[in-house]
C-alpha atoms as a PDB file:
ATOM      1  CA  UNK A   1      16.881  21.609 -11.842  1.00  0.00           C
ATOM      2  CA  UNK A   2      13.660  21.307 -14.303  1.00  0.00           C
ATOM      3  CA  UNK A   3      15.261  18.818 -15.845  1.00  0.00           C
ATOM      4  CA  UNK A   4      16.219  16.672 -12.832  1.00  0.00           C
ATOM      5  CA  UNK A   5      12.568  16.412 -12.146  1.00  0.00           C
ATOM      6  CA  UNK A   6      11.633  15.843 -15.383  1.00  0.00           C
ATOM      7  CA  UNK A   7      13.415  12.967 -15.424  1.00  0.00           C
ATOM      8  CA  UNK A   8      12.998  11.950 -11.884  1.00  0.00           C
ATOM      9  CA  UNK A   9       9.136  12.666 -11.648  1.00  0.00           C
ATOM     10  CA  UNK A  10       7.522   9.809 -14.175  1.00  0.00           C
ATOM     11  CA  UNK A  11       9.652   7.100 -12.112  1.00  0.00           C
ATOM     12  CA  UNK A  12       8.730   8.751  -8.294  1.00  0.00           C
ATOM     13  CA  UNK A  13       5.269   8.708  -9.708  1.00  0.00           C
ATOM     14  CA  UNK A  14       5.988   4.798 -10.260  1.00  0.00           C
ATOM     15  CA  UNK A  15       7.364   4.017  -6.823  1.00  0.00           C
ATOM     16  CA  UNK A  16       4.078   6.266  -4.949  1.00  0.00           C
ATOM     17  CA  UNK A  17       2.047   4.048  -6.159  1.00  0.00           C
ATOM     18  CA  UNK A  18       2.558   1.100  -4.315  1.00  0.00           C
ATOM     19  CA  UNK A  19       2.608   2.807  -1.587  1.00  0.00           C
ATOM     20  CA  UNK A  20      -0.375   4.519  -2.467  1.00  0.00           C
ATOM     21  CA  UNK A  21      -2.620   1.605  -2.372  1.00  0.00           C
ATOM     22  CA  UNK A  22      -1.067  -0.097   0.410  1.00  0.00           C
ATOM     23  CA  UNK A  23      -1.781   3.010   3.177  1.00  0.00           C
ATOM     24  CA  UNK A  24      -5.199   3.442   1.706  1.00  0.00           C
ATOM     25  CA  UNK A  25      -5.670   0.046   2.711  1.00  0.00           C
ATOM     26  CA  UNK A  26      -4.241   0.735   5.931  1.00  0.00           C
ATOM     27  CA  UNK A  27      -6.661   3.556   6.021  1.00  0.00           C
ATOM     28  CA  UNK A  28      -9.819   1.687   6.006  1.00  0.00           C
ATOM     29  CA  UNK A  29      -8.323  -0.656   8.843  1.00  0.00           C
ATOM     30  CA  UNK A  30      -7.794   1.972  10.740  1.00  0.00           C
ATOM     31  CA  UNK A  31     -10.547   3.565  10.257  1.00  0.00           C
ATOM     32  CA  UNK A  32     -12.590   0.834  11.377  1.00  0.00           C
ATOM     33  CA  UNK A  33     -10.419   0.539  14.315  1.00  0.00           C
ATOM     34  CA  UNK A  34      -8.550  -1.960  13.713  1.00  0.00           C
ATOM     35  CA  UNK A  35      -4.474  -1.169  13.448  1.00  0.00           C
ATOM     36  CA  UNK A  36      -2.834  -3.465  10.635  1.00  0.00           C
ATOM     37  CA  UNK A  37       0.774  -3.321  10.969  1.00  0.00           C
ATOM     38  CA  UNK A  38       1.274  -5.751   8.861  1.00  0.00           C
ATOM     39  CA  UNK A  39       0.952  -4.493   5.997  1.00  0.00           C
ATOM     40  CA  UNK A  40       4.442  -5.133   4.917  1.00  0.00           C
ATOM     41  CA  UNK A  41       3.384  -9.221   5.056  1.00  0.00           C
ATOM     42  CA  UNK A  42       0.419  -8.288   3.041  1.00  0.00           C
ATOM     43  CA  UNK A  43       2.611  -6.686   0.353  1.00  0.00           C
ATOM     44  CA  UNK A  44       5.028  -9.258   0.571  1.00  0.00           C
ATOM     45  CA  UNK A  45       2.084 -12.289  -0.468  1.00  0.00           C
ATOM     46  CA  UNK A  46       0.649  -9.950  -2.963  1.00  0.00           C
ATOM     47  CA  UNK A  47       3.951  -9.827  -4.903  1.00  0.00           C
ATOM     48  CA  UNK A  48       4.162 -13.850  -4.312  1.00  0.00           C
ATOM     49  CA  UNK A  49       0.542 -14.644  -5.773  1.00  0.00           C
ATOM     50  CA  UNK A  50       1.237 -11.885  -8.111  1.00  0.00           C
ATOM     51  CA  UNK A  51       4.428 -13.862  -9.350  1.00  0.00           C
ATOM     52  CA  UNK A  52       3.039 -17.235  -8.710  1.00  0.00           C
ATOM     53  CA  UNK A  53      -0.373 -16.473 -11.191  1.00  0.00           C
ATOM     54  CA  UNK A  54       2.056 -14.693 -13.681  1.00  0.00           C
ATOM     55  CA  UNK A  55       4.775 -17.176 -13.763  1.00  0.00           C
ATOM     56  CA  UNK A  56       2.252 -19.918 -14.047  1.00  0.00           C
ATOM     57  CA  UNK A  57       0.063 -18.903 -16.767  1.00  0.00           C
ATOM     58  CA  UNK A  58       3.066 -17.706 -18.473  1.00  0.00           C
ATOM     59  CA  UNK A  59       3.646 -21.653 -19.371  1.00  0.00           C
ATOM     60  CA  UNK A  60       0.281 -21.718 -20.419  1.00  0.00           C
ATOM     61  CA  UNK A  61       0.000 -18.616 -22.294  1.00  0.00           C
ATOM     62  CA  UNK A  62       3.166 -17.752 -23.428  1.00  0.00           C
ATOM     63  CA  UNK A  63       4.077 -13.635 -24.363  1.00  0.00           C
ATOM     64  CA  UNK A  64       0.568 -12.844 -23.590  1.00  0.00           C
ATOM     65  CA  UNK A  65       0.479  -9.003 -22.039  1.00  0.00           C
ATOM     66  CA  UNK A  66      -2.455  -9.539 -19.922  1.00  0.00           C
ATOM     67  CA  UNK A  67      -1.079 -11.980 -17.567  1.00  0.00           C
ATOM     68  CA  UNK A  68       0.295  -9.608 -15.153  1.00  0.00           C
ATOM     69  CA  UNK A  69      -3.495  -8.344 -14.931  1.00  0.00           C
ATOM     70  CA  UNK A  70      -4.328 -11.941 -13.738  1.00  0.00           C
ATOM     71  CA  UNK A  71      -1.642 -12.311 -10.971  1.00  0.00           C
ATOM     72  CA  UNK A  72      -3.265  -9.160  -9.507  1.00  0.00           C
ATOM     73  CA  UNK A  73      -6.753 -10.000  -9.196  1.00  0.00           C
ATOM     74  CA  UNK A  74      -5.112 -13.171  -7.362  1.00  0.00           C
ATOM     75  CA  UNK A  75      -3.115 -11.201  -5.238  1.00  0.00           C
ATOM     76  CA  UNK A  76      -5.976  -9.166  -4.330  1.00  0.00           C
ATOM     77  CA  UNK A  77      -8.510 -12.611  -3.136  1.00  0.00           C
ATOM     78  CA  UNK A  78      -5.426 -14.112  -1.230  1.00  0.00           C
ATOM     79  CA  UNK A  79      -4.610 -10.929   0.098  1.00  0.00           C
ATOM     80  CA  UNK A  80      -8.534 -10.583   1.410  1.00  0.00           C
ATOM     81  CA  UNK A  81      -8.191 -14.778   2.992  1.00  0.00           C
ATOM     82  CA  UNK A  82      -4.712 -14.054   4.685  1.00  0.00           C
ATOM     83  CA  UNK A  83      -6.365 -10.702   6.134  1.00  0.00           C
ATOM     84  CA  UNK A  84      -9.068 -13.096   7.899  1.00  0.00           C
ATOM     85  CA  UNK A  85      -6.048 -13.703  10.100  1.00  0.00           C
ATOM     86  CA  UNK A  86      -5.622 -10.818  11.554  1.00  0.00           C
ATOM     87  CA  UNK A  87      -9.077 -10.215  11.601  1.00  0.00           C
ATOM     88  CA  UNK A  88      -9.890 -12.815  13.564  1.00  0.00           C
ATOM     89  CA  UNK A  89      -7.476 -12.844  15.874  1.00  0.00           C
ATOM     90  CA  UNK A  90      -7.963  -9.027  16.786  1.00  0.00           C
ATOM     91  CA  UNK A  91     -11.741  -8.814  16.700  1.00  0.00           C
ATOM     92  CA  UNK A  92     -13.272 -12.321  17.490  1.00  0.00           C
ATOM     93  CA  UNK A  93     -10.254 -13.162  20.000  1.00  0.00           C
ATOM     94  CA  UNK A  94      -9.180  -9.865  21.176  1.00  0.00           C
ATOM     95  CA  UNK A  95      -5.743 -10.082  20.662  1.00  0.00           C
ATOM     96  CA  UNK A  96      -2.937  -7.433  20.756  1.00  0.00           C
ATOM     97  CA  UNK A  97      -3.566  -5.924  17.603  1.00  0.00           C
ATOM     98  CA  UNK A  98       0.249  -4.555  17.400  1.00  0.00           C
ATOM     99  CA  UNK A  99       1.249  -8.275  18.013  1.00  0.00           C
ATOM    100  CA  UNK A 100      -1.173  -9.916  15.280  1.00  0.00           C
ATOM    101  CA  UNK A 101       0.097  -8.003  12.894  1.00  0.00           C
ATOM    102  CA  UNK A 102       3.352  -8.402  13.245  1.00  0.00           C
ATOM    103  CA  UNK A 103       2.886 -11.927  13.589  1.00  0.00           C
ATOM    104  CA  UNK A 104       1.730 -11.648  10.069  1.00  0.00           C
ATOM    105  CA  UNK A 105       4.396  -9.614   8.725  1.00  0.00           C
ATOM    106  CA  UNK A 106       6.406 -12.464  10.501  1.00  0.00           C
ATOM    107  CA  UNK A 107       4.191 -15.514   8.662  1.00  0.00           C
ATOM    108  CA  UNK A 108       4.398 -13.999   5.394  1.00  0.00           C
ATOM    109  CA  UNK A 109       7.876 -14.061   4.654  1.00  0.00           C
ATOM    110  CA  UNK A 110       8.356 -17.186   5.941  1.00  0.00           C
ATOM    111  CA  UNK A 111       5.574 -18.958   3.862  1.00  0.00           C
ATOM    112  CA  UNK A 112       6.422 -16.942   0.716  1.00  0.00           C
ATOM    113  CA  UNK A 113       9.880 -17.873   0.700  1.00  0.00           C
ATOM    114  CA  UNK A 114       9.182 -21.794   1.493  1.00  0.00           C
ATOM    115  CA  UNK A 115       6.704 -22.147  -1.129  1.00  0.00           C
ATOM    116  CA  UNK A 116       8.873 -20.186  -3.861  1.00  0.00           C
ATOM    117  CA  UNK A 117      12.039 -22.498  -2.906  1.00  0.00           C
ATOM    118  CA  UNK A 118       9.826 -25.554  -3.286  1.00  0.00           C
ATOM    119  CA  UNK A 119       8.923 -24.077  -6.805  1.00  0.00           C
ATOM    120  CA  UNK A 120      11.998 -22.444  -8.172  1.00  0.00           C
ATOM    121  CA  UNK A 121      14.897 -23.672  -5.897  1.00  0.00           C
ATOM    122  CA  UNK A 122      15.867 -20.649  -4.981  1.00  0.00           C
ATOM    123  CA  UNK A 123      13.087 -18.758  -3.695  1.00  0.00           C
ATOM    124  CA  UNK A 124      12.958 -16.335  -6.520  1.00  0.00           C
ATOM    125  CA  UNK A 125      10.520 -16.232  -8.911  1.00  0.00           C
ATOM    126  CA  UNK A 126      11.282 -14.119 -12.372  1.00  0.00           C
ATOM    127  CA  UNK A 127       8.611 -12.942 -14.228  1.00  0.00           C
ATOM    128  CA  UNK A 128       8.225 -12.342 -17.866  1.00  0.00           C
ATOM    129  CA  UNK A 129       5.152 -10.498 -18.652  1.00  0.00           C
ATOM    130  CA  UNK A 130       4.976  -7.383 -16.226  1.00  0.00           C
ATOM    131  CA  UNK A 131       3.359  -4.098 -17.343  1.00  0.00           C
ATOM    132  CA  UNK A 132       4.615  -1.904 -19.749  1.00  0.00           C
ATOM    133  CA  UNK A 133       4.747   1.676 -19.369  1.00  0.00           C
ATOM    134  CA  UNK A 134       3.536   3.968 -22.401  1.00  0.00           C
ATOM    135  CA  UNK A 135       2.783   7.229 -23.111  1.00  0.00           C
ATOM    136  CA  UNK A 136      -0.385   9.565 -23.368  1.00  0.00           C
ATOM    137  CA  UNK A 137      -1.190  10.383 -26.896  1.00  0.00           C
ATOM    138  CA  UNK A 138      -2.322  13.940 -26.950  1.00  0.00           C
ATOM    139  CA  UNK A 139      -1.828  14.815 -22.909  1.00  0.00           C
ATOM    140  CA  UNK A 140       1.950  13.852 -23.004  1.00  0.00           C
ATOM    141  CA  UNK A 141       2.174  16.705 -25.712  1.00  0.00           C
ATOM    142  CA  UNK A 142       0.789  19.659 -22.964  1.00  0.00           C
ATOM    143  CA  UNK A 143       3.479  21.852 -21.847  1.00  0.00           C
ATOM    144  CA  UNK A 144       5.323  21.179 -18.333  1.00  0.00           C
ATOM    145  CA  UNK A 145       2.443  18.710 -17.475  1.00  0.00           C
ATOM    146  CA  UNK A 146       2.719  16.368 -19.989  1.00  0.00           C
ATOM    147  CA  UNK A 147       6.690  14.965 -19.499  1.00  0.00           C
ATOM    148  CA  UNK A 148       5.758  15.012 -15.213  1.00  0.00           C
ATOM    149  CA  UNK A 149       2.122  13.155 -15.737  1.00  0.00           C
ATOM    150  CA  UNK A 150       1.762  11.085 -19.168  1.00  0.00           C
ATOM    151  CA  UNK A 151       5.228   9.975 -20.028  1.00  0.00           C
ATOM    152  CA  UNK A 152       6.261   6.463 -19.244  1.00  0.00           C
ATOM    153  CA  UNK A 153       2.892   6.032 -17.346  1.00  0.00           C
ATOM    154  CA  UNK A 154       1.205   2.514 -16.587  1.00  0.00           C
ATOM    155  CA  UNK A 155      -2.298   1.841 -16.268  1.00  0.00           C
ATOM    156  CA  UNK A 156      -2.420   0.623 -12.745  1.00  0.00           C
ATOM    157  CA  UNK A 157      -1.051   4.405 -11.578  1.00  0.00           C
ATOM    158  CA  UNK A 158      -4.646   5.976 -13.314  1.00  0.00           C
ATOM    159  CA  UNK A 159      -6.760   3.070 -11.708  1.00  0.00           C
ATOM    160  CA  UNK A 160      -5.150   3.657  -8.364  1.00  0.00           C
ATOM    161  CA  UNK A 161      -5.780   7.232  -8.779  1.00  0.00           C
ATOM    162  CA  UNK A 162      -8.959   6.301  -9.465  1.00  0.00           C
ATOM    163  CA  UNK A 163      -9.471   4.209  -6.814  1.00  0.00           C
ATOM    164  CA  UNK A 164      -8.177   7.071  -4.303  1.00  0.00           C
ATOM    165  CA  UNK A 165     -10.653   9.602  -5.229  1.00  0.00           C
ATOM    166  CA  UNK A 166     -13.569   6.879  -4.886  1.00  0.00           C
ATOM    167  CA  UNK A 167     -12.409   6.045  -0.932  1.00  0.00           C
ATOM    168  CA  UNK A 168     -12.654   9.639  -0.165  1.00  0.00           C
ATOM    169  CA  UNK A 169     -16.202   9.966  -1.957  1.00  0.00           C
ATOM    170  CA  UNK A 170     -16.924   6.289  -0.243  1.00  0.00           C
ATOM    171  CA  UNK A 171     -15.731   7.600   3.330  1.00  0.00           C
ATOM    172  CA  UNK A 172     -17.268  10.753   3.200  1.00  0.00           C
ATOM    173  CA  UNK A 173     -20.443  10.647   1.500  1.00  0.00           C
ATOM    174  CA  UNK A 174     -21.351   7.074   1.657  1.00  0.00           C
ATOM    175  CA  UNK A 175     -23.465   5.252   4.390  1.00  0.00           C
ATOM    176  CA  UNK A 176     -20.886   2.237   4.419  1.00  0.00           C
ATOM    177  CA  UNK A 177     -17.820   5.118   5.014  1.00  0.00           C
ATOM    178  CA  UNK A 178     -19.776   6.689   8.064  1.00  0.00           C
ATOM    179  CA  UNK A 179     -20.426   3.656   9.424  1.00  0.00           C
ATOM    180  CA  UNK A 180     -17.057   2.547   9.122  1.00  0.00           C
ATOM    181  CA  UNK A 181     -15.766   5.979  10.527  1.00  0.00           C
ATOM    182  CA  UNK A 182     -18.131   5.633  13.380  1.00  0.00           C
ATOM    183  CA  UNK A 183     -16.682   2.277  14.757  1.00  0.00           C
ATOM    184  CA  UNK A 184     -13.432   3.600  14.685  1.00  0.00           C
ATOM    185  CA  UNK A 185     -14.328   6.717  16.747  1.00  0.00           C
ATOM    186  CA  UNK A 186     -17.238   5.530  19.143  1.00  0.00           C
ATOM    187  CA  UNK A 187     -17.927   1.891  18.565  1.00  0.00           C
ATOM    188  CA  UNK A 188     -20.611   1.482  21.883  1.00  0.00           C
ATOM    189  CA  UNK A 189     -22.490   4.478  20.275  1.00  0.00           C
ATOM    190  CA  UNK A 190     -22.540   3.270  16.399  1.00  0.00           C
ATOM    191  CA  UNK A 191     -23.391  -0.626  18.262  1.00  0.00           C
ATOM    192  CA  UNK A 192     -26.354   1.353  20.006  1.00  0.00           C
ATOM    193  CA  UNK A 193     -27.679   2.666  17.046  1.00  0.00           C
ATOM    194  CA  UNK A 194     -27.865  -0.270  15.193  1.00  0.00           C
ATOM    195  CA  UNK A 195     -24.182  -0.710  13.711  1.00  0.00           C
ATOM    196  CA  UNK A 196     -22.690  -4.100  13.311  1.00  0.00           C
ATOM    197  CA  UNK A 197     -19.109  -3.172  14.564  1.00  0.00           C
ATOM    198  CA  UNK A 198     -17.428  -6.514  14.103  1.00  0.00           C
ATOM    199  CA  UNK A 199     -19.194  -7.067  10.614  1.00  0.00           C
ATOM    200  CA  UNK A 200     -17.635  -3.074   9.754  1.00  0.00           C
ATOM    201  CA  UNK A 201     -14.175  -3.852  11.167  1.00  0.00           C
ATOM    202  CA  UNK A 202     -14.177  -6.874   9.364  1.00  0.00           C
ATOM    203  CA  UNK A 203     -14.900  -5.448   6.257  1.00  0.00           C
ATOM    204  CA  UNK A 204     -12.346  -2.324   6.998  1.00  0.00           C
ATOM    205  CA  UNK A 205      -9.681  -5.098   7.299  1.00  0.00           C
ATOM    206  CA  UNK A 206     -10.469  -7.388   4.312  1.00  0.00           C
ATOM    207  CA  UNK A 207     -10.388  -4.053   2.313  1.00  0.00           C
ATOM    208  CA  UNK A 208      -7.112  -3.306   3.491  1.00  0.00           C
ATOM    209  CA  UNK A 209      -5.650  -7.300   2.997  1.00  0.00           C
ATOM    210  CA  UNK A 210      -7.065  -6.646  -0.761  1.00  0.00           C
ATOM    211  CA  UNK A 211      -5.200  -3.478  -1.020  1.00  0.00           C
ATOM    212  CA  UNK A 212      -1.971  -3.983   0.666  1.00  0.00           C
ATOM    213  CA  UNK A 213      -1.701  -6.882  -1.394  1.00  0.00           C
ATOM    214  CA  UNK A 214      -2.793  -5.285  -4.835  1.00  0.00           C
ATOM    215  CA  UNK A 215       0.071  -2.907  -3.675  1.00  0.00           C
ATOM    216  CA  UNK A 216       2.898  -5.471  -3.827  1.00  0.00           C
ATOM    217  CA  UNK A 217       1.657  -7.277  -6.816  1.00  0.00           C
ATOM    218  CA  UNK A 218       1.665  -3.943  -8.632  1.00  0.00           C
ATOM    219  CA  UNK A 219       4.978  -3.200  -7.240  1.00  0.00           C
ATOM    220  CA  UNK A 220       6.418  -6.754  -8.834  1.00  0.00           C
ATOM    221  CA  UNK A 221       5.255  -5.943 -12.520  1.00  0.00           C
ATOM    222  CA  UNK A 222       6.154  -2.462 -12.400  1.00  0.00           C
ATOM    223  CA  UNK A 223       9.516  -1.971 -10.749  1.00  0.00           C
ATOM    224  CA  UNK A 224      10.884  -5.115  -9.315  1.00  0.00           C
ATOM    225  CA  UNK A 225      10.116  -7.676 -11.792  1.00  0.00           C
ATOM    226  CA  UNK A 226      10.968 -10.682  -9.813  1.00  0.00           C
ATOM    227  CA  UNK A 227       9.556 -11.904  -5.997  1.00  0.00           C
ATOM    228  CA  UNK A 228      12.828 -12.199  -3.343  1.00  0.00           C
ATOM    229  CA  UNK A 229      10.733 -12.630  -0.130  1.00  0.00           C
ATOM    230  CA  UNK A 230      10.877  -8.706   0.286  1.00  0.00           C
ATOM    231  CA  UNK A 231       8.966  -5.814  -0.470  1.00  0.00           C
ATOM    232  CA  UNK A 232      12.276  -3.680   1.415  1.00  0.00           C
ATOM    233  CA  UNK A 233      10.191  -2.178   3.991  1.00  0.00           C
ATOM    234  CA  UNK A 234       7.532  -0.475   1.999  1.00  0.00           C
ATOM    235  CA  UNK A 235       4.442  -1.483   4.284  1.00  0.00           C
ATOM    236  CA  UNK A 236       6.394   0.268   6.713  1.00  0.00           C
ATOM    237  CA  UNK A 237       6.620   3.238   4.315  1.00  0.00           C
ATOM    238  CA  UNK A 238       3.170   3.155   3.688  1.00  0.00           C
ATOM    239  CA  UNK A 239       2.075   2.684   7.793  1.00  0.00           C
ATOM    240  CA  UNK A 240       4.112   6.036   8.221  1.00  0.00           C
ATOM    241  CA  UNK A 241       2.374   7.755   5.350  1.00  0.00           C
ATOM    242  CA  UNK A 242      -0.778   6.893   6.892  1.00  0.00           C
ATOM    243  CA  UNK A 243       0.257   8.459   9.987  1.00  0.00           C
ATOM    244  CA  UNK A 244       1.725  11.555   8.023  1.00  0.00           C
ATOM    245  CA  UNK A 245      -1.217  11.527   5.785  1.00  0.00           C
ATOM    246  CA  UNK A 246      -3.821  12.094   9.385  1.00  0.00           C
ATOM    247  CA  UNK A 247      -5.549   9.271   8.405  1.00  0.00           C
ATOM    248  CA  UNK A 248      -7.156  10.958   5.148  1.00  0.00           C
ATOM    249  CA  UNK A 249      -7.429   9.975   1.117  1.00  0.00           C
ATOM    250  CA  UNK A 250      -5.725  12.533   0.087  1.00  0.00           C
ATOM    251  CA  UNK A 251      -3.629  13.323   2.967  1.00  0.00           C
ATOM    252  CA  UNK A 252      -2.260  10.193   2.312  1.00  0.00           C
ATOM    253  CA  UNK A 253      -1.261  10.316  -1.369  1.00  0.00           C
ATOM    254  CA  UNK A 254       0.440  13.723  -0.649  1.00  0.00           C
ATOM    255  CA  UNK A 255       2.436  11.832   2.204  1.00  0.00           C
ATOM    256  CA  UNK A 256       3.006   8.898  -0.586  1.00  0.00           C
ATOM    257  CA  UNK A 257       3.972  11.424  -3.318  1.00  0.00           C
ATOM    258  CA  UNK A 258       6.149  12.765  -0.950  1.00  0.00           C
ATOM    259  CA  UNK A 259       8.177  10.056   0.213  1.00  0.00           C
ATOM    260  CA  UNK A 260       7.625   8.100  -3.646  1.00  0.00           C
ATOM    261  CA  UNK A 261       9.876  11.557  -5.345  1.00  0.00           C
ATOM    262  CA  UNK A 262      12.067  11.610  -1.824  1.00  0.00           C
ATOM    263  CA  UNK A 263      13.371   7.958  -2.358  1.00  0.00           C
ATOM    264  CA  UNK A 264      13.407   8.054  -5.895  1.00  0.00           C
ATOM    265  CA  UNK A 265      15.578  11.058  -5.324  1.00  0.00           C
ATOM    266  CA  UNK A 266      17.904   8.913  -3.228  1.00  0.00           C
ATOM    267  CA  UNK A 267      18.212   5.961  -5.233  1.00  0.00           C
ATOM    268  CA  UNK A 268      19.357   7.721  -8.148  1.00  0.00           C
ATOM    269  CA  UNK A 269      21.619  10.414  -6.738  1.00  0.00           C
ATOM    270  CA  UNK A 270      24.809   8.954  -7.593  1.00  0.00           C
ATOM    271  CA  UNK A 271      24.412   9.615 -11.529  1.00  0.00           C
ATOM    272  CA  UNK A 272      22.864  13.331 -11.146  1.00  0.00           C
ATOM    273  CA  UNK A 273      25.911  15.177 -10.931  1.00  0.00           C
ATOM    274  CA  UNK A 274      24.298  18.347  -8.689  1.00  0.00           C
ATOM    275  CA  UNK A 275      23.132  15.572  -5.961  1.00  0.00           C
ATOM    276  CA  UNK A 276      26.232  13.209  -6.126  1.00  0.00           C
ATOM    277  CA  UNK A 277      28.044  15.477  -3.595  1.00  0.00           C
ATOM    278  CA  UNK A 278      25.059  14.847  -0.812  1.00  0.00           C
ATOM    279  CA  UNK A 279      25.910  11.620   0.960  1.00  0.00           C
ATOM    280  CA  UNK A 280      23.359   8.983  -0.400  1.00  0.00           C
ATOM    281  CA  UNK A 281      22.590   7.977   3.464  1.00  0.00           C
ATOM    282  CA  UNK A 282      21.030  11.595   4.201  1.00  0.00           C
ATOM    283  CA  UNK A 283      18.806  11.422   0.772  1.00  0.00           C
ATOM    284  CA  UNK A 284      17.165   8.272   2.212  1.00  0.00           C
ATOM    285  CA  UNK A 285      16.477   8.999   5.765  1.00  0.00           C
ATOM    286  CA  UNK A 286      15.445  12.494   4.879  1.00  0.00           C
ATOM    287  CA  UNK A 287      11.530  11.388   4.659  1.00  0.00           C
ATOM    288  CA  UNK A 288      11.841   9.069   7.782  1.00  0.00           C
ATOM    289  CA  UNK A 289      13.542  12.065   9.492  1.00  0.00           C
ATOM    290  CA  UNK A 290      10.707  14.519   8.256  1.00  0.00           C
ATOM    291  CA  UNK A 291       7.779  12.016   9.034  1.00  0.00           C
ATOM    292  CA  UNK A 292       8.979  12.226  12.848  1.00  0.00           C
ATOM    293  CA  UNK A 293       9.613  15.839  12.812  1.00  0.00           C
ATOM    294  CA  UNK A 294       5.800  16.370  11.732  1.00  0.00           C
ATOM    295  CA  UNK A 295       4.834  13.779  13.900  1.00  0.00           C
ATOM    296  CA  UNK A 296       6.279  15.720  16.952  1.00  0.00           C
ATOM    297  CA  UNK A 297       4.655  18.732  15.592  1.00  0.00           C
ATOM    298  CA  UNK A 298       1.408  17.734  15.326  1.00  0.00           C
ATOM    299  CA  UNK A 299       1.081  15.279  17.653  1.00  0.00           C
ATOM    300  CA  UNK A 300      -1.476  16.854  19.348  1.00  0.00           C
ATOM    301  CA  UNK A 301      -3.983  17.807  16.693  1.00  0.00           C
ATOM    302  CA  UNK A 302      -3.361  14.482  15.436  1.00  0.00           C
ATOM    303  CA  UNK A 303      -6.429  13.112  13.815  1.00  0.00           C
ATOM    304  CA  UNK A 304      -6.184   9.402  14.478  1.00  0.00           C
ATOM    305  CA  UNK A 305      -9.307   7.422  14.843  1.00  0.00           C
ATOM    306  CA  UNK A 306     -10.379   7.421  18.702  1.00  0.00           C
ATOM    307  CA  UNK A 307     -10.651   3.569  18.931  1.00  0.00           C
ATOM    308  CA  UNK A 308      -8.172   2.812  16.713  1.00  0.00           C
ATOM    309  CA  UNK A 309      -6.111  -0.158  18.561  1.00  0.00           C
ATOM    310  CA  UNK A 310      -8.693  -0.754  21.380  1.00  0.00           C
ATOM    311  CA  UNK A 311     -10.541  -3.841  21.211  1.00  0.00           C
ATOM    312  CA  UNK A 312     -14.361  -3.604  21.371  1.00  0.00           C
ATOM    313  CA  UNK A 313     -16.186  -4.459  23.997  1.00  0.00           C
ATOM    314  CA  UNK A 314     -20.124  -4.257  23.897  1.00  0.00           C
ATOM    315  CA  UNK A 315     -20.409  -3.629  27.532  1.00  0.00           C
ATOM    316  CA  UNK A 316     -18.462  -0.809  27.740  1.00  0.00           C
ATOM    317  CA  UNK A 317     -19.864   2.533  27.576  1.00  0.00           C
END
């Protein structure tokens, strides 16, 4: 068994992190009060820039192993301007926020896909410069820790890390996360006492366009390696994270580690001899099936933001 997860651990630790980055973005929407279901479109035009900027300055700048660093920061400013969308839409026109976003899940794909035809003719888009994973020197030496943590590592896993522990100090300790917080749960009080809440939820959702985005590009140069139009339902993933997660940092990378080592699990069952006999099916629904079972279970100490969904009206008290 300790060597099943040795094996298994450095590439679920791989697969979290897209997800990772993509609920914490959701997070910050939500937070806010603004629900962004589609986070799955995000991902999807993060991995497109991500390709786009990579494959492009590839021609330029040919073998160099700092493009995929480029395509990123791309994916992240797109990812911020196609958020405006939903931003809009929800906070300026008070639209069904359920509906906006899957509207964008909906554009997304079908802008992706057009432009990537028009450029490749088939609407893939290969890259040839993604990251390359490397090892620790020193830490990948400590006993037990060292194989699970600093073996076949990249450097986007430390700075999402990184970036994890920083929302939780930003949300918690920070006048910008209370704020935030506070026009998520009482939006008439936090506008009486001064709070901008349509500049806050605006921010909350650019933060998570930037994010969810980041989260596909990184998921293009680490694991996928070429842009098909999909992301195979990980904004989803990460949505139901969020939920599992209760809306917290680090709630939600347990609920991403979780599900990252669950489907890692499943996808490479059939060559592990002790998990080949367990049908492959049961493997991958088993976090889906656990994320409802908790969700049924703690449904009502469930710590969702109060306003989360409900569009703000001034008037209201």
């Amino acid at each position: 068994m300790w060597t099943i997860i040795q094996q298994i651990f450095p590439y679920a630790i791989v697969f979290t992190i897209p997800l990772l980055i993509t609920a914490l973005g959701g997070l910050f929407s939500e937070r806010s009060g603004i629900v962004n279901i589609g986070l799955e479109g995000l991902m999807v035009v993060g991995a497109f820039v991500t390709a786009f900027v990579t494959f492009k300055l590839n021609e330029i700048y040919p073998h160099n192993p700092n493009l995929a660093w480029f395509g990123l920061l791309a994916a992240m400013v797109v990812g911020v301007l196609f958020s405006l969308l939903h931003a809009f839409a929800s906070i300026n026109l008070s639209a069904n926020q359920v509906i906006s976003g899957t509207a964008i899940n909906m554009i997304a794909g079908a802008i992706t896909v057009f432009l990537a035809r028009n450029m490749t003719g088939s609407g893939n888009i290969r890259i040839q410069n993604g990251l390359q994973p490397f090892d620790i020197w020193g830490l990948v030496d400590i006993p037990v820790i060292g194989d699970l943590f600093f073996r076949k590592t990249y450097m986007t896993t430390w700075v999402i890390l990184g970036l994890v522990l920083l929302s939780a100090f930003v949300l918690k300790k920070t006048a910008f996360g209370l704020r935030l917080r506070a026009c998520g749960e009482y939006p008439q009080a936090a506008e009486a006492a001064g709070i901008n809440v349509r500049k806050m939820r605006y921010f909350g959702v650019m933060i998570s366009g930037a994010f969810a985005s980041l989260g596909g590009g990184i998921l293009l140069v680490t694991i996928a390696g070429e842009f098909t139009g999909s992301v195979a339902g990980l904004g989803f993933l990460s949505l139901a994270a969020l939920i599992f997660g209760q809306w917290r940092p680090l709630g939600v990378l347990a609920a991403t580690l979780f599900f990252g080592f669950a489907s890692t699990l499943a996808n490479v069952s059939q060559v592990i001899p002790t998990l080949a006999v367990i049908p492959p099916i049961i493997l991958k629904v088993f976090p889906y099936v656990v994320t409802l079972v908790a969700l049924v279970v703690f449904s009502k100490s469930s710590q969702a933001p109060k306003a989360a969904g409900e569009v703000f009206d001034s008037g209201k008290r």
